[in-house]
N, C-alpha and C. Protein backbone atom coordinates (compact mmCIF):
# COMPACT_ATOMS: atom_id res chain seq x y z
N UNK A 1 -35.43 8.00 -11.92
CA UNK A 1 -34.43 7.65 -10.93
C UNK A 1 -33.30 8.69 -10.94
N UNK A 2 -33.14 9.22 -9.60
CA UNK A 2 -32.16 10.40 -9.82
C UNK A 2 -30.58 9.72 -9.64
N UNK A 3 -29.58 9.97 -10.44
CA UNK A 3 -28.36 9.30 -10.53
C UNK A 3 -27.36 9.91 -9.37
N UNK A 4 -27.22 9.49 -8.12
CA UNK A 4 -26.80 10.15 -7.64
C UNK A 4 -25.41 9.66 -7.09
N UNK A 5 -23.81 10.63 -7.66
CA UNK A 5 -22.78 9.54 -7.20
C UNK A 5 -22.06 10.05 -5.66
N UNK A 6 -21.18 9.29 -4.81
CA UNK A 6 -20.65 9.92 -4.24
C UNK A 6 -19.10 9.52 -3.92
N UNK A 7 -18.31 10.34 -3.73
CA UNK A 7 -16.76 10.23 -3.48
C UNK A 7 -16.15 11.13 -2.35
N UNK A 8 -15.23 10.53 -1.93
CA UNK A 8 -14.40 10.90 -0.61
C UNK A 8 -13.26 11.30 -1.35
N UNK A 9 -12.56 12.80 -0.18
CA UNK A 9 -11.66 13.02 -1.05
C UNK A 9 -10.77 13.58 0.34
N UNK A 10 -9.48 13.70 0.36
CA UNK A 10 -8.78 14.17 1.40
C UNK A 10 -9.48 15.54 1.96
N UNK A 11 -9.72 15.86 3.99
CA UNK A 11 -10.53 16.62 4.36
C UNK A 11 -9.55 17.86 4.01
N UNK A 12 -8.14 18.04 3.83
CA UNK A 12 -7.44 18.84 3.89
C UNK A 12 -7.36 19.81 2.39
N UNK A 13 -8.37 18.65 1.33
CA UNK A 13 -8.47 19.86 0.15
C UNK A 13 -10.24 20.07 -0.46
N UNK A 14 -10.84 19.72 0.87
CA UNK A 14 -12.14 20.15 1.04
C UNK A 14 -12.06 21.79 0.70
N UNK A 15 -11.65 22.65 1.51
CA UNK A 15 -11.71 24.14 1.56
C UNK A 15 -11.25 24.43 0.13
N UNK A 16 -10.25 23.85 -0.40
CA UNK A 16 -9.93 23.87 -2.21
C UNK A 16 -11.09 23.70 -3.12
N UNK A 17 -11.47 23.01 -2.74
CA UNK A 17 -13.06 22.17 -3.57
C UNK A 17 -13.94 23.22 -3.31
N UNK A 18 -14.47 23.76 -1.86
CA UNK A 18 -15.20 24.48 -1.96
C UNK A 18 -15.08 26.19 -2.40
N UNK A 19 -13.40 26.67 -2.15
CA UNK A 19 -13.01 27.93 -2.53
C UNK A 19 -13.40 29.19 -1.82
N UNK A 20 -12.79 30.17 -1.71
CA UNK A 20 -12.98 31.49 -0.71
C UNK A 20 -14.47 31.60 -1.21
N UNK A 21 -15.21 31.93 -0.15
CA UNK A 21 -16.93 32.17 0.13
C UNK A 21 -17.38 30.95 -0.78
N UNK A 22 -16.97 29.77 -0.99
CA UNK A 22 -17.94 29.10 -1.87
C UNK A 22 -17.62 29.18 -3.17
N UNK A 23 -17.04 29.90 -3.59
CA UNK A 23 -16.83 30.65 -5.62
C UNK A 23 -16.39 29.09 -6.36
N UNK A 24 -15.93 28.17 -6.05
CA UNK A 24 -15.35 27.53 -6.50
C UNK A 24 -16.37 26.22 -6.75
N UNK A 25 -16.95 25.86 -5.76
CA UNK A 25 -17.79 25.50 -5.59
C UNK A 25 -19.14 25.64 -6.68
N UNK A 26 -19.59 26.96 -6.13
CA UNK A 26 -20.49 27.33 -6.79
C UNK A 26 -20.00 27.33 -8.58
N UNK A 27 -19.02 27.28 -8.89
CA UNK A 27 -19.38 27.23 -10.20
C UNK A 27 -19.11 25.84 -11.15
N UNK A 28 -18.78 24.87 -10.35
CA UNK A 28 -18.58 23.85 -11.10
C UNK A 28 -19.96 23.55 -10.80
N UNK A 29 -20.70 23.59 -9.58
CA UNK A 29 -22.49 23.49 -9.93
C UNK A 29 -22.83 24.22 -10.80
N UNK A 30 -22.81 25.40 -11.12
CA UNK A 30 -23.16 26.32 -12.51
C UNK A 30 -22.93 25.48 -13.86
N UNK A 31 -21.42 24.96 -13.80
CA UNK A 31 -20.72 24.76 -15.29
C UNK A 31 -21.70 23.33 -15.20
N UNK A 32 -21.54 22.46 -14.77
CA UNK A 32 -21.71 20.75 -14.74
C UNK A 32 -23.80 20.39 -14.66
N UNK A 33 -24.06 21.96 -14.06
CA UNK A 33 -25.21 21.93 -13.76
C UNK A 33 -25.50 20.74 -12.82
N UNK A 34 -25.01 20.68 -11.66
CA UNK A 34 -24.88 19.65 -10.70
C UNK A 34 -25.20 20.59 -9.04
N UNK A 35 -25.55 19.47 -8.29
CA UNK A 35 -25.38 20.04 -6.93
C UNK A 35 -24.90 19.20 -6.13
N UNK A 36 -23.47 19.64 -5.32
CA UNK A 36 -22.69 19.21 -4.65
C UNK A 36 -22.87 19.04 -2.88
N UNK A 37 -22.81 18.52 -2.49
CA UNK A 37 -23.10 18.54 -1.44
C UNK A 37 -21.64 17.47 -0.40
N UNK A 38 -21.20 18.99 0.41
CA UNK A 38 -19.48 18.40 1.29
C UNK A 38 -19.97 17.94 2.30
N UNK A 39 -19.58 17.00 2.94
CA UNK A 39 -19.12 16.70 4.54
C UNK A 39 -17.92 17.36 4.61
N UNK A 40 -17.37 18.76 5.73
CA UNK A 40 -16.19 18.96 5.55
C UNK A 40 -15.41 17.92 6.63
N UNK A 41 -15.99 17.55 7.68
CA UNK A 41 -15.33 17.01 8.96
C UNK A 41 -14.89 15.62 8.04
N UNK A 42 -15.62 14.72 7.20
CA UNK A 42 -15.24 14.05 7.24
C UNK A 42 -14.42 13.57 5.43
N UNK A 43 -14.77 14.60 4.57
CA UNK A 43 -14.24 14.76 3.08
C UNK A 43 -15.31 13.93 2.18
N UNK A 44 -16.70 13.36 2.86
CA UNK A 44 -17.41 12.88 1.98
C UNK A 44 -18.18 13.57 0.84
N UNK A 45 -18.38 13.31 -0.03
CA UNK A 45 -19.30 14.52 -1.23
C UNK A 45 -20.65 13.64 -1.91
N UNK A 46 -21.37 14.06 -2.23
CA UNK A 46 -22.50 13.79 -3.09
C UNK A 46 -22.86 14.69 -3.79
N UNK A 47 -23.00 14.46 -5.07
CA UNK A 47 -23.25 14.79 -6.31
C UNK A 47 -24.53 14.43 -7.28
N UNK A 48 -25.28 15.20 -7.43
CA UNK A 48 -26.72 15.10 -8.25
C UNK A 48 -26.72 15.70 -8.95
N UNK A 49 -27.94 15.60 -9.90
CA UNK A 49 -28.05 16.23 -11.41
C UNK A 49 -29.06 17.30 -10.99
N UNK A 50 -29.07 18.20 -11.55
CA UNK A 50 -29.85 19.76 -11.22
C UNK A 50 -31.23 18.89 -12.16
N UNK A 51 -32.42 19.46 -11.97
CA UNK A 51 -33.64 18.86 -13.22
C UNK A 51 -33.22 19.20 -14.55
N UNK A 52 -32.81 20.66 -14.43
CA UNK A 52 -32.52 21.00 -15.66
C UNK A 52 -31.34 20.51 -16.50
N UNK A 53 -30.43 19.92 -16.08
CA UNK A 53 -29.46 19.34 -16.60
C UNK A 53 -29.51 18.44 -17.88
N UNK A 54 -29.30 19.21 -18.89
CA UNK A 54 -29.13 18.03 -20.04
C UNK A 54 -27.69 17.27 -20.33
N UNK A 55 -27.18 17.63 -19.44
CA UNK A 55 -25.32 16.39 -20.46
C UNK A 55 -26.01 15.28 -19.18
N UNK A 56 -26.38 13.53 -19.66
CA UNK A 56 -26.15 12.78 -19.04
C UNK A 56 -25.25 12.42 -18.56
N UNK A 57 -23.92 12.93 -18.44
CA UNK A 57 -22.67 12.85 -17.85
C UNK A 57 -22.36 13.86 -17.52
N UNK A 58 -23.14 14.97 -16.73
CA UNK A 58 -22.83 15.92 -16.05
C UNK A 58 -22.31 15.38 -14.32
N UNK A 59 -23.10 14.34 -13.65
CA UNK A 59 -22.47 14.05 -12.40
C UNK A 59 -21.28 13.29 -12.55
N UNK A 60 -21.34 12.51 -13.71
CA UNK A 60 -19.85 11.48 -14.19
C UNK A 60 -18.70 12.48 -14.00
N UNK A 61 -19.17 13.56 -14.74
CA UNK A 61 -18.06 14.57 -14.64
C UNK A 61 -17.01 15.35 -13.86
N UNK A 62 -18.83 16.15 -13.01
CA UNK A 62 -18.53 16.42 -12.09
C UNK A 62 -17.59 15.59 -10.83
N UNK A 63 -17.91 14.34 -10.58
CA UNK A 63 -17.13 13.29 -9.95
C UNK A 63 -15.70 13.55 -10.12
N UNK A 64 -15.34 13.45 -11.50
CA UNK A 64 -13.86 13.38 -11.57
C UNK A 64 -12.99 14.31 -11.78
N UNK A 65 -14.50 15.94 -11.79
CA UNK A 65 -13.60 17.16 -11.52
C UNK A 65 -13.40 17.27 -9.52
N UNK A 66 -13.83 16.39 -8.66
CA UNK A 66 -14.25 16.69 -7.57
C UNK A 66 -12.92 15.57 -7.47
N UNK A 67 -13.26 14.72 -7.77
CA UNK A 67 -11.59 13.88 -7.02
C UNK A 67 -10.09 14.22 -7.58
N UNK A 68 -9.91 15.10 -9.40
CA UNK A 68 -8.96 15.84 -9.03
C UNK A 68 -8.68 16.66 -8.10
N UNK A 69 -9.60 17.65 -7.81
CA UNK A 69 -8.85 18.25 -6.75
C UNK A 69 -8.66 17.86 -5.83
N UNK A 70 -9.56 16.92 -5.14
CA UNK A 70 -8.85 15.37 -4.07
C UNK A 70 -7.74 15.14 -4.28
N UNK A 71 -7.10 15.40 -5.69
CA UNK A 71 -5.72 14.56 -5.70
C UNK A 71 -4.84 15.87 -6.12
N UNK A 72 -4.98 16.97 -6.21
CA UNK A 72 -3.83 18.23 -5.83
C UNK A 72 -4.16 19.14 -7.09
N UNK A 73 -5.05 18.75 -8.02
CA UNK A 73 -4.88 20.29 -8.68
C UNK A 73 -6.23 21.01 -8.26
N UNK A 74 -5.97 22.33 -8.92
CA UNK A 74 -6.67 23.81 -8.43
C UNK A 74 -8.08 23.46 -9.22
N UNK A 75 -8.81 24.02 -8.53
CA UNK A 75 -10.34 23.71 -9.35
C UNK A 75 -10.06 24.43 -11.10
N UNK A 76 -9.56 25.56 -11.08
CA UNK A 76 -9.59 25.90 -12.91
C UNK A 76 -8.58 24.74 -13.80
N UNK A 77 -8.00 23.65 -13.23
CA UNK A 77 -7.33 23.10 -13.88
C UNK A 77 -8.22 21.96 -13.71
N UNK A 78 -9.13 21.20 -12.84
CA UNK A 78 -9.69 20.56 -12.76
C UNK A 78 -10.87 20.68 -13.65
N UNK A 79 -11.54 22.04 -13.96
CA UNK A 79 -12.62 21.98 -14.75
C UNK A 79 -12.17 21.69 -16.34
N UNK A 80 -11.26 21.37 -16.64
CA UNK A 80 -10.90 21.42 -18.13
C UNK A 80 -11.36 19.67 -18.05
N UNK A 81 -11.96 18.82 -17.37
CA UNK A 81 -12.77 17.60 -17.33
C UNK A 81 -13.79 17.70 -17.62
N UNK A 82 -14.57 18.97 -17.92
CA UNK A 82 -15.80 19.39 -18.53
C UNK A 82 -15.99 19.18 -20.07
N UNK A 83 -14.56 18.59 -20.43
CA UNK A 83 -14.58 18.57 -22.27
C UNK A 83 -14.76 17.19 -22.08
N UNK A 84 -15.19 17.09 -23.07
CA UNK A 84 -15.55 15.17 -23.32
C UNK A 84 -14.28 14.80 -23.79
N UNK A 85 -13.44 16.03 -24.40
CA UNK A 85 -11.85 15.53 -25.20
C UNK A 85 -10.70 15.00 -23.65
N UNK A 86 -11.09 15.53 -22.62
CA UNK A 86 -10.66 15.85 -21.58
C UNK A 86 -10.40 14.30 -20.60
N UNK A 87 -9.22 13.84 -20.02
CA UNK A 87 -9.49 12.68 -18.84
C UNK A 87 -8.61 12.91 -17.69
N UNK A 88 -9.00 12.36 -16.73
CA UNK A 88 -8.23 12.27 -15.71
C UNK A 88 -7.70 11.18 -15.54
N UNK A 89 -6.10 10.68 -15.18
CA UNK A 89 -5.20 9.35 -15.04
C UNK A 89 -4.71 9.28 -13.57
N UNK A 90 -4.61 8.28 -12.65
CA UNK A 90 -4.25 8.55 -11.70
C UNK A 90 -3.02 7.40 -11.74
N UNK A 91 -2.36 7.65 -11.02
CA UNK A 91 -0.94 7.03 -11.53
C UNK A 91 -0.86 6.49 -9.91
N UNK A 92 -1.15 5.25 -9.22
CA UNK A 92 -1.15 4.93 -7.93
C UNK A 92 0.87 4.37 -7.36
N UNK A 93 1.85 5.16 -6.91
CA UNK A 93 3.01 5.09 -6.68
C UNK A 93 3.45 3.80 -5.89
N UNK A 94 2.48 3.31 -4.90
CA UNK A 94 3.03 1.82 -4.07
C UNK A 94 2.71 0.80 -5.24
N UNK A 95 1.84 1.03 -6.31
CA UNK A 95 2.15 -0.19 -7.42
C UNK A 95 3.48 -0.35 -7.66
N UNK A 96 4.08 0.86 -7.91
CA UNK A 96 5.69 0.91 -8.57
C UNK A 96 6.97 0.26 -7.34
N UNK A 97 6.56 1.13 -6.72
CA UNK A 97 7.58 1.16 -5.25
C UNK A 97 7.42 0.53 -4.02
N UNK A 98 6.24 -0.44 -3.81
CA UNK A 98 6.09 -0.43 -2.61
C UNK A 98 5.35 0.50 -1.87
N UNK A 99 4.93 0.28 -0.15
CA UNK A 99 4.27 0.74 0.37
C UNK A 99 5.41 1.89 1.39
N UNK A 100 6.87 1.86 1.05
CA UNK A 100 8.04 2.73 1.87
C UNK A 100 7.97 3.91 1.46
N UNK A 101 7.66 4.82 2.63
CA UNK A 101 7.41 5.98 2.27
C UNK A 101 8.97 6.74 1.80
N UNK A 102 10.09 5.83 2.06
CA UNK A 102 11.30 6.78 1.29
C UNK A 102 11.28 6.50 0.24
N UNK A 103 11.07 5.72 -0.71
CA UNK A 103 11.12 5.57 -2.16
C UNK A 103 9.94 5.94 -2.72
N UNK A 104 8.59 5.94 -2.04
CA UNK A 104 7.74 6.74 -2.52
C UNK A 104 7.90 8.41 -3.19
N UNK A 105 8.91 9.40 -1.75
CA UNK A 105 9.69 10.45 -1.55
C UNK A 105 10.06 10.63 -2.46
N UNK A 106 11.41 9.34 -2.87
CA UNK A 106 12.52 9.79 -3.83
C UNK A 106 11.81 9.70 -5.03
N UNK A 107 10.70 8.69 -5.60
CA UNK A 107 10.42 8.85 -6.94
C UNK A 107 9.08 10.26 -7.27
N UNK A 108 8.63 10.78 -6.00
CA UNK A 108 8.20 11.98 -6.39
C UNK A 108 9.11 12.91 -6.67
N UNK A 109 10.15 12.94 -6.00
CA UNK A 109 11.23 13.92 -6.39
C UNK A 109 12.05 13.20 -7.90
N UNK A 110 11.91 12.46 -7.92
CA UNK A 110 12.73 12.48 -9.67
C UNK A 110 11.49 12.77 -10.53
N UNK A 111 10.02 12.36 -10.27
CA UNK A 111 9.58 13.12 -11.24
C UNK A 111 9.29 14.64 -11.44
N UNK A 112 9.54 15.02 -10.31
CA UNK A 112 9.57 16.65 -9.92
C UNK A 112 10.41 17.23 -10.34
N UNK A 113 11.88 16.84 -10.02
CA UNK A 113 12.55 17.29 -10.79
C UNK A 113 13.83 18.43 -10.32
N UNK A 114 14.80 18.97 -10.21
CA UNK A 114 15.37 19.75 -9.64
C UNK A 114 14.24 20.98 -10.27
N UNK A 115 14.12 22.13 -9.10
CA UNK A 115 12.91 22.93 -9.18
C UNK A 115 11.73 22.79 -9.65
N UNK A 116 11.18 21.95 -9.60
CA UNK A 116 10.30 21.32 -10.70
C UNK A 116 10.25 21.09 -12.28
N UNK A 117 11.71 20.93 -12.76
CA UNK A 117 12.06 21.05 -14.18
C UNK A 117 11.62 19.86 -14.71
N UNK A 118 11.67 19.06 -14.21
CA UNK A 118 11.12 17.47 -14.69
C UNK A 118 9.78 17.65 -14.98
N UNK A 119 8.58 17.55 -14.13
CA UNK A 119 7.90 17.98 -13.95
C UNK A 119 7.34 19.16 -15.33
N UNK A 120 7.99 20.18 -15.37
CA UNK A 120 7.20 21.32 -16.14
C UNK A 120 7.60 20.72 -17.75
N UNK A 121 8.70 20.19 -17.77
CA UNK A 121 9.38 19.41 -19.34
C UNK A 121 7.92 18.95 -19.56
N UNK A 122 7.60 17.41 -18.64
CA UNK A 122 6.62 17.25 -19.47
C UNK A 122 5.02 17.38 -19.47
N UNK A 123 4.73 18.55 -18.99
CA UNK A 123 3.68 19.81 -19.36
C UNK A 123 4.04 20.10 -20.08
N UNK A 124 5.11 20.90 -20.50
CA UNK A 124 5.20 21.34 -21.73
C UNK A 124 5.09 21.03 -22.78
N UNK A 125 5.87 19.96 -22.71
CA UNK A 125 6.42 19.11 -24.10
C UNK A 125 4.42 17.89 -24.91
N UNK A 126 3.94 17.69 -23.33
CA UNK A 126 2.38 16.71 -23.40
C UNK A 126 1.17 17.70 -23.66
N UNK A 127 1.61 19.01 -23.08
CA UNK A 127 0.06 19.55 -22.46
C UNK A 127 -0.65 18.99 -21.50
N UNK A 128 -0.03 18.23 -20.97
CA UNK A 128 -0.62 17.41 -19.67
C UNK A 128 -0.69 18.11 -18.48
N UNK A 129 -1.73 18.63 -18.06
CA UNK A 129 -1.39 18.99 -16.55
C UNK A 129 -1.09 18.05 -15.54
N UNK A 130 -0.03 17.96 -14.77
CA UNK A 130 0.43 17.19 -13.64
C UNK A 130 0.65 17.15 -12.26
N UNK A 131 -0.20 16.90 -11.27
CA UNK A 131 -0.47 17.22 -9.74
C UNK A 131 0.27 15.75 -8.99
N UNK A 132 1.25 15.95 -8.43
CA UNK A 132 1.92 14.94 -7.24
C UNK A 132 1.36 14.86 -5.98
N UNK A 133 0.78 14.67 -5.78
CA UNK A 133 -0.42 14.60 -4.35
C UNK A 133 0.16 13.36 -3.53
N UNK A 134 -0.08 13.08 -2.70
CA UNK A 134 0.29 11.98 -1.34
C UNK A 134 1.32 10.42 -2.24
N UNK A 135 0.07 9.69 -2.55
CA UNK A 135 0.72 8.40 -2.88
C UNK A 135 0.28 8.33 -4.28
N UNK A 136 0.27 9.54 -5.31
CA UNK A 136 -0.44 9.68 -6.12
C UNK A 136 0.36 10.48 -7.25
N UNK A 137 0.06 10.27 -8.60
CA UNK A 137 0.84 11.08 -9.51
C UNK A 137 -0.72 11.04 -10.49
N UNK A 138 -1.40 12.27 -10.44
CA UNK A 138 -2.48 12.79 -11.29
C UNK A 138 -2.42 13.19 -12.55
N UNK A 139 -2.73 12.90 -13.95
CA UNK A 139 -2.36 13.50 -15.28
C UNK A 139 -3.61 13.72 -15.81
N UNK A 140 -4.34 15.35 -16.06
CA UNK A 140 -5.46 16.02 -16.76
C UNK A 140 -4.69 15.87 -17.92
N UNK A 141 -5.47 15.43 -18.97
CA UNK A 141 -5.09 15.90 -20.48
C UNK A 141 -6.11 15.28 -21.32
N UNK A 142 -5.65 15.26 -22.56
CA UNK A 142 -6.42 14.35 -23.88
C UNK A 142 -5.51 12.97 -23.85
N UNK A 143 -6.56 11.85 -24.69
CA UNK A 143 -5.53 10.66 -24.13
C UNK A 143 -4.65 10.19 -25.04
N UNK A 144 -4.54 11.12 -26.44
CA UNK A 144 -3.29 10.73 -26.38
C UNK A 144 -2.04 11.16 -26.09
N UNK A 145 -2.25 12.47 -25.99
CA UNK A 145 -1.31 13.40 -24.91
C UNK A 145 -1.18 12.67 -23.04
N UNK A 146 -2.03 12.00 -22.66
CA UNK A 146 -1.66 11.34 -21.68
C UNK A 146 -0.96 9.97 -21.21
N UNK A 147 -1.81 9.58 -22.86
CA UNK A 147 -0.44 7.96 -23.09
C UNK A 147 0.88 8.45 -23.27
N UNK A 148 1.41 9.35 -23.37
CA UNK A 148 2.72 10.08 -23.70
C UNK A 148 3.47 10.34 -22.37
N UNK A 149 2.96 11.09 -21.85
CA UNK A 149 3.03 11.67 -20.70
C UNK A 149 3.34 10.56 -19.09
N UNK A 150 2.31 9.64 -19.84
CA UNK A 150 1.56 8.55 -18.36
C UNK A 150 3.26 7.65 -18.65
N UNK A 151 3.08 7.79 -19.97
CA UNK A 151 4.65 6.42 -20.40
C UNK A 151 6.07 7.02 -20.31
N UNK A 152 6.29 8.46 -19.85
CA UNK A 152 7.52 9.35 -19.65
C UNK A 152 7.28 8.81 -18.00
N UNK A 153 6.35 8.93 -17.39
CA UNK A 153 6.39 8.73 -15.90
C UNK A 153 6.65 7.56 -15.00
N UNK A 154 6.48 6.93 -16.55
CA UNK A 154 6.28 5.50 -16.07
C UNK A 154 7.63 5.28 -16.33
N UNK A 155 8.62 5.62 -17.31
CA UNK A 155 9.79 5.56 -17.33
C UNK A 155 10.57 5.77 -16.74
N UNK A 156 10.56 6.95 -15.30
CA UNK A 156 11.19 7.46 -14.51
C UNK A 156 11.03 6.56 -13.15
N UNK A 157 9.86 6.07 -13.20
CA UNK A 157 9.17 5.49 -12.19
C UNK A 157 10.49 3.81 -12.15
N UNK A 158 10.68 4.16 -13.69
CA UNK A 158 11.20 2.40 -13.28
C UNK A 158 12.83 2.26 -13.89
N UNK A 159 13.24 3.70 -13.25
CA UNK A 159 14.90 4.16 -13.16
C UNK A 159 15.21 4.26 -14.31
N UNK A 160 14.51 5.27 -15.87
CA UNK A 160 15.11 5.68 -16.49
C UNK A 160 16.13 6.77 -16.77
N UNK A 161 16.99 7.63 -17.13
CA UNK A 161 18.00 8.68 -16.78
C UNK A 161 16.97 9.67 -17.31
N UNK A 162 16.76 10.92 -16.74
CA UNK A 162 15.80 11.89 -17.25
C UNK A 162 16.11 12.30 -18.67
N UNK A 163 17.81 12.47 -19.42
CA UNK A 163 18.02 12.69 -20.44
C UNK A 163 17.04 11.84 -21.04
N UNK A 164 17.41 10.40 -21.26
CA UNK A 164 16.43 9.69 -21.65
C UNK A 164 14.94 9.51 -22.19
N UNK A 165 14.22 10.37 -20.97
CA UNK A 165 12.81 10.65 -20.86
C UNK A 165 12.35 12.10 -21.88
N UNK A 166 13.28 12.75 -21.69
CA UNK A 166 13.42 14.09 -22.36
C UNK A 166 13.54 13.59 -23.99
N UNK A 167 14.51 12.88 -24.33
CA UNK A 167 14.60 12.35 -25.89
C UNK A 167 13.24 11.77 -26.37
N UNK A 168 12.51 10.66 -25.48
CA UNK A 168 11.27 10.07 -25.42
C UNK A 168 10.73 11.13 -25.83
N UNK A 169 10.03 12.12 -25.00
CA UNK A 169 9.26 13.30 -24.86
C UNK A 169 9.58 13.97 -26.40
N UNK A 170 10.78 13.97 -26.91
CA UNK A 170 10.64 14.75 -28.06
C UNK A 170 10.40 14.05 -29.41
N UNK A 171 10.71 12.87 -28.83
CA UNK A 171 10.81 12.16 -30.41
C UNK A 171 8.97 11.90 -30.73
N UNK A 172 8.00 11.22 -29.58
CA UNK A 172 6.50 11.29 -29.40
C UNK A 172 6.12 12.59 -29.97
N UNK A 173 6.23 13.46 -29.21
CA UNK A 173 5.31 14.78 -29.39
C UNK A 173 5.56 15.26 -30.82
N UNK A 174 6.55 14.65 -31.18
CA UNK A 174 6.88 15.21 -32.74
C UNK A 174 6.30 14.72 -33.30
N UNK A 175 6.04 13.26 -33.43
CA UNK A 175 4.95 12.25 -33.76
C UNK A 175 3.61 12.34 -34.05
N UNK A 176 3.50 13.00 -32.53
CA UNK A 176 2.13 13.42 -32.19
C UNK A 176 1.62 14.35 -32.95
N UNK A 177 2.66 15.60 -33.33
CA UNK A 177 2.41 16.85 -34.17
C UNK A 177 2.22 16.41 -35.73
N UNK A 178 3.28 15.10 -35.98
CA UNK A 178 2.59 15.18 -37.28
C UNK A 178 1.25 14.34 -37.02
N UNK A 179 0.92 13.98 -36.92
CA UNK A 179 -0.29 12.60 -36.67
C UNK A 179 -1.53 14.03 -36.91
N UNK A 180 -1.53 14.80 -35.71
CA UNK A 180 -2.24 15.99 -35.70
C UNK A 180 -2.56 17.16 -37.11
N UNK A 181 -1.17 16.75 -37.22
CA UNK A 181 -1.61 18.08 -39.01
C UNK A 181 -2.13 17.02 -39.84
N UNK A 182 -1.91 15.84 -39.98
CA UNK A 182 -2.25 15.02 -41.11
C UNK A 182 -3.74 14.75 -40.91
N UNK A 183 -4.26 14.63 -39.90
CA UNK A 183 -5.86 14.76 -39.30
C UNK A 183 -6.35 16.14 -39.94
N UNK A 184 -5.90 17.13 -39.96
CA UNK A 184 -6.02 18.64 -39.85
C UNK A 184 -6.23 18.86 -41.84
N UNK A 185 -5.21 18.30 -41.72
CA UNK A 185 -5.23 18.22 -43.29
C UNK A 185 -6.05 17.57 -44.54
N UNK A 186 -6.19 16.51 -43.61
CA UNK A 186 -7.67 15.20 -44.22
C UNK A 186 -8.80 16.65 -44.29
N UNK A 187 -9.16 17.16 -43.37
CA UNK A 187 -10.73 18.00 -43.26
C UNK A 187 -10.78 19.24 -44.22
């Protein structure tokens, strides 16, 4: 039985998905060993396993490297879903706010940040990559770098002062760093 999944993704980051001549495209079929197949008119996709494919979670994968970029990041940031260490979080904004597109606005812009400083803090501080797309706040990372990250957003989301979030952010990741050497150190 061939496993075959399929997902819709905005038509406007179809041409993203697929990439200048195809390149983009073509290589997450290479990496995932998958074959993709776009509707561009309408953003539908289907996804199958090549024969040769040995990761039984090569189309699982592929899937949720195909609806990040549905949801705003670049396919090389999307393929880092190819690690099994690797997840994608989608953070849905009318849970928080309602369905008003001005408070939707304003809480993308506080997590953005004046120039995007909010925003890059906690990339930096998580390793989380972070894409703000429509009604959507996207987080690539490891999960426990994303429980970190997902719970700074979630803090902003529900009118914390960014100082605030920033102290959060440092006091965790410090946490996190030792938690990490003491693992490091066991081996």
């Amino acid at each position: 039985m061939i496993n075959i999944e399929y997902i819709k993704i905005p038509r406007e980051r179809v041409p993203i998905l697929i990439g200048k001549h195809g390149i983009a495209k073509k290589e997450i079929e290479k990496t995932t060993q998958t074959k993709i197949d776009v509707d561009s008119e309408s953003g539908s996709i289907s996804i199958e396993p090549l024969e040769e494919s040995e990761d039984p979670l090569s189309v699982w994968k592929t899937k949720f490297i195909v609806k990040a970029i549905g949801r705003g990041f670049n396919p090389e940031v999307a393929m880092k879903l190819t690690s099994d260490e690797m997840i994608l979080d989608i953070i849905n904004l009318p849970d928080y706010v309602g369905k008003s597109k001005k408070a939707i606005l304003r809480q993308k812009g506080r997590i953005i940040g004046k120039d995007g400083r909010t925003r890059d803090i906690i990339t930096e501080m998580t390793g989380v990559d972070i894409s703000i797309y429509g009604k959507t706040v996207s987080l690539i990372g490891n999960l426990d770098h994303i429980q970190i990250a997902k719970e700074a957003v979630d803090m902003i989301l529900h009118g914390a002062r960014h100082k605030s979030v920033y102290g959060f952010l440092e006091k965790k990741t410090r946490e996190l760093r030792i938690k990490e050497f003491k693992e490091i150190a066991k081996k």
